[in-house]
Protein backbone atom coordinates (compact mmCIF):
# COMPACT_ATOMS: atom_id res chain seq x y z
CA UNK A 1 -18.84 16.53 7.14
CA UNK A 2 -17.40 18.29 10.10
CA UNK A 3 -19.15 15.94 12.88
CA UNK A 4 -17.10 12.47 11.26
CA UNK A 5 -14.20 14.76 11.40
CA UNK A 6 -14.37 15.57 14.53
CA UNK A 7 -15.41 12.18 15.46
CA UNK A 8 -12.68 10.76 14.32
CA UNK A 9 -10.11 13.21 15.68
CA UNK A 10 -11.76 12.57 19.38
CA UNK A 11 -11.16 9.17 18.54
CA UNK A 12 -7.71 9.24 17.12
CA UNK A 13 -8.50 7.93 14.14
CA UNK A 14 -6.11 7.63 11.28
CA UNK A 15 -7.92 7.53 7.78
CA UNK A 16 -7.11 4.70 5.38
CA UNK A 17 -4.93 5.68 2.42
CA UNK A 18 -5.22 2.77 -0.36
CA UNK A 19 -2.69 2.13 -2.96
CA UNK A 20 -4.99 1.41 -6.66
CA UNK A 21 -3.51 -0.13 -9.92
CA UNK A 22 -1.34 2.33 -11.96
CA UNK A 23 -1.87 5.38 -9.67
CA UNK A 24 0.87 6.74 -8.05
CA UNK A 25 1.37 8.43 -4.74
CA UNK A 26 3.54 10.49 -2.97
CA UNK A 27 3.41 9.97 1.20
CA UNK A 28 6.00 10.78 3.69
CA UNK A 29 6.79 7.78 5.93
CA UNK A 30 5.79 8.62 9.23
CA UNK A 31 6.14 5.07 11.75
CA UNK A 32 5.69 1.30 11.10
CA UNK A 33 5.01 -1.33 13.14
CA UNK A 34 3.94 -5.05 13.41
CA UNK A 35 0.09 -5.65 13.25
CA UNK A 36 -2.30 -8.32 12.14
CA UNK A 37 -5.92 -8.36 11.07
CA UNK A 38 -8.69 -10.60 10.43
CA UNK A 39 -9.06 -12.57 7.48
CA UNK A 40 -11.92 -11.21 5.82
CA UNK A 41 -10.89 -13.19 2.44
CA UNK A 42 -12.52 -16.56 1.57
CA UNK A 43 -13.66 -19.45 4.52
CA UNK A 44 -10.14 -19.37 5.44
CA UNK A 45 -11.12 -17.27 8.32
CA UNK A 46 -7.88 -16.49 11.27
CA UNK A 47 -5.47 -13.13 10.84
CA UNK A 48 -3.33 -12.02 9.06
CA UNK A 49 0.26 -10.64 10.00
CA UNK A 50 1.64 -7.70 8.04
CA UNK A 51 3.18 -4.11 8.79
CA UNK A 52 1.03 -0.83 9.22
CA UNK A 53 2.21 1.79 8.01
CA UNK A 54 1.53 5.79 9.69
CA UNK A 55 2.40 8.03 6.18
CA UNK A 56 1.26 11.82 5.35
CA UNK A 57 0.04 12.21 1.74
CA UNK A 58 -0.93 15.93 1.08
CA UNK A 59 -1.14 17.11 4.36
CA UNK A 60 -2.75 14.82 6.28
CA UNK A 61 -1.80 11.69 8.36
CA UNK A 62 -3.37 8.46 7.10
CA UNK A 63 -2.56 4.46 7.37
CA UNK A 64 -2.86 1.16 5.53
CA UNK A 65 -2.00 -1.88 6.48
CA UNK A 66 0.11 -4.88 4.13
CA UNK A 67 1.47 -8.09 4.22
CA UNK A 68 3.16 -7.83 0.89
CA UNK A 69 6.68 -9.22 1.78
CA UNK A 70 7.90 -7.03 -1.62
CA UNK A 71 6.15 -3.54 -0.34
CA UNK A 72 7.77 -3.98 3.70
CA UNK A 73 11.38 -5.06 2.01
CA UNK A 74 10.91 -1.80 -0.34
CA UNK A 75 9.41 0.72 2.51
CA UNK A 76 12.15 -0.71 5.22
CA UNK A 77 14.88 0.63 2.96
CA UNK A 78 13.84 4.38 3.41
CA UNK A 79 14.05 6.19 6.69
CA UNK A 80 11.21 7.88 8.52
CA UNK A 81 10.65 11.22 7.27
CA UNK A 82 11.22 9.98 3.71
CA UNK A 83 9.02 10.87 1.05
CA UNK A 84 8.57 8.11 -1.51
CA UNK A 85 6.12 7.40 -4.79
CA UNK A 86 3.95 4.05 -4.53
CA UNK A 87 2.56 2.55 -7.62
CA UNK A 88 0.52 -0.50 -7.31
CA UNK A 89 1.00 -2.79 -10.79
CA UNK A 90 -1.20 -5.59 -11.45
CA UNK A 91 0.07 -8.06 -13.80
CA UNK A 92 -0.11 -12.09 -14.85
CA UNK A 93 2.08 -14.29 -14.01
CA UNK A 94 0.75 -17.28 -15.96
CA UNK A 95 -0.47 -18.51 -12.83
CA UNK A 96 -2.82 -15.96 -12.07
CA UNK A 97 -3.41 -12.70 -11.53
CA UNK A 98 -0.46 -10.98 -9.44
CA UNK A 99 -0.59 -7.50 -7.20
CA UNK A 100 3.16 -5.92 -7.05
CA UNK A 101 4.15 -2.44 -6.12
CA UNK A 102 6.70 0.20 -7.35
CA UNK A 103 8.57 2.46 -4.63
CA UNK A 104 10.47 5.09 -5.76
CA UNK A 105 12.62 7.74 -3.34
CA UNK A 106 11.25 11.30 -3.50
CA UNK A 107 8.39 12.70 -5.21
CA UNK A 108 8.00 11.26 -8.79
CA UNK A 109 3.83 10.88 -9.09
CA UNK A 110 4.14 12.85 -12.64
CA UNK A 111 7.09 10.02 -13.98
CA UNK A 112 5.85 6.81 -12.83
CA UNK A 113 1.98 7.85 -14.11
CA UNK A 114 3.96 8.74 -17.86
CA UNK A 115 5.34 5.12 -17.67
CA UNK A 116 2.33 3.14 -15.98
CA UNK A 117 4.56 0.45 -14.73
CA UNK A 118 3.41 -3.13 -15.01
CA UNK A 119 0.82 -4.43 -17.41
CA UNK A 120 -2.58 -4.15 -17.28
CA UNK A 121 -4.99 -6.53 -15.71
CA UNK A 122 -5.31 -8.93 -18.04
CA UNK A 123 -1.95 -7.98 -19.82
CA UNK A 124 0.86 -10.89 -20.25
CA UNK A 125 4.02 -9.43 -19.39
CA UNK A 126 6.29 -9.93 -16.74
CA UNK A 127 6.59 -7.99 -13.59
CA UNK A 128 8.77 -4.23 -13.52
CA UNK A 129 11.40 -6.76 -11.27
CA UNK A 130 11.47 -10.24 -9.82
CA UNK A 131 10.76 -9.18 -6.62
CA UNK A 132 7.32 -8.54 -6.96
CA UNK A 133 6.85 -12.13 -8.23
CA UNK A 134 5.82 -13.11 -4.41
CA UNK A 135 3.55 -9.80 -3.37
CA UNK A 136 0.30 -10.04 -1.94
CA UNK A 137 -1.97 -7.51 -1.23
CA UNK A 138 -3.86 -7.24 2.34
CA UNK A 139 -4.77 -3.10 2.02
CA UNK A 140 -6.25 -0.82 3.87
CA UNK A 141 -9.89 -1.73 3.18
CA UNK A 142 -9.64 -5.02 5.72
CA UNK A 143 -7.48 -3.15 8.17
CA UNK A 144 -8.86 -1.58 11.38
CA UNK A 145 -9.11 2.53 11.07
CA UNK A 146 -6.72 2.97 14.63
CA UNK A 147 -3.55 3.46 14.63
């Protein structure tokens, strides 16, 4: 598909990277900054604040977008140029259904997919650390493809 490549690239584009449950990636932090999008979630309607993120995961720049208070706290504690592992965890909390993330420094895809960190949807244990008690997941998918 070398036209949408080339599309794209005319139009400074950034393509989406998305985070899924109990798959691990490796992406060097690139830039961050303050950015909101539209609520595409329910009547609730209005935007929603959050941090994109520009990260390179094999080779190639890419973005998403998140207003999980947990995933910003964990990413602002590394340094651009940083490579770090990102493991999204699903998991109840007894009220519900819960999104939470693991960030680890370095390149440790092969460790956290041996563990699988979190439970399963559906599973009934707690999350990997308290933190993740209050994440919420706005990804990629509602964000706009710009950086």
């Amino acid at each position: 598909m070398e036209g949408a490549k080339k599309y794209m690239k005319g139009q400074d584009m950034v393509p989406f990277i998305s985070f899924k449950q109990s798959v691990p990636l490796a992406v060097k932090l690139i830039d961050s900054k303050e950015d909101e999008i539209k609520n595409t979630q329910g009547s609730e309607g209005g935007m929603v604040k959050g941090v994109k993120f520009l990260v390179e995961h094999n080779g190639d720049k890419k973005s998403f977008f998140t207003s999980s208070i947990s995933l910003i706290q964990k990413l602002a504690e590394h340094a651009e140029g940083s490579v770090v592992t990102i493991m999204q965890i699903k998991y109840n909390s007894g009220e519900g259904f819960r999104t939470g993330y693991e960030v680890e420094a370095g390149d440790h895809v092969a460790a956290m997919e041996a563990k699988k960190g979190g439970a399963p949807v559906g599973g009934q244990s707690a999350p990997a650390t308290a933190s993740e008690e209050n994440a919420s997941l706005e990804d990629a998918a509602n964000s706009e493809p710009q950086w």
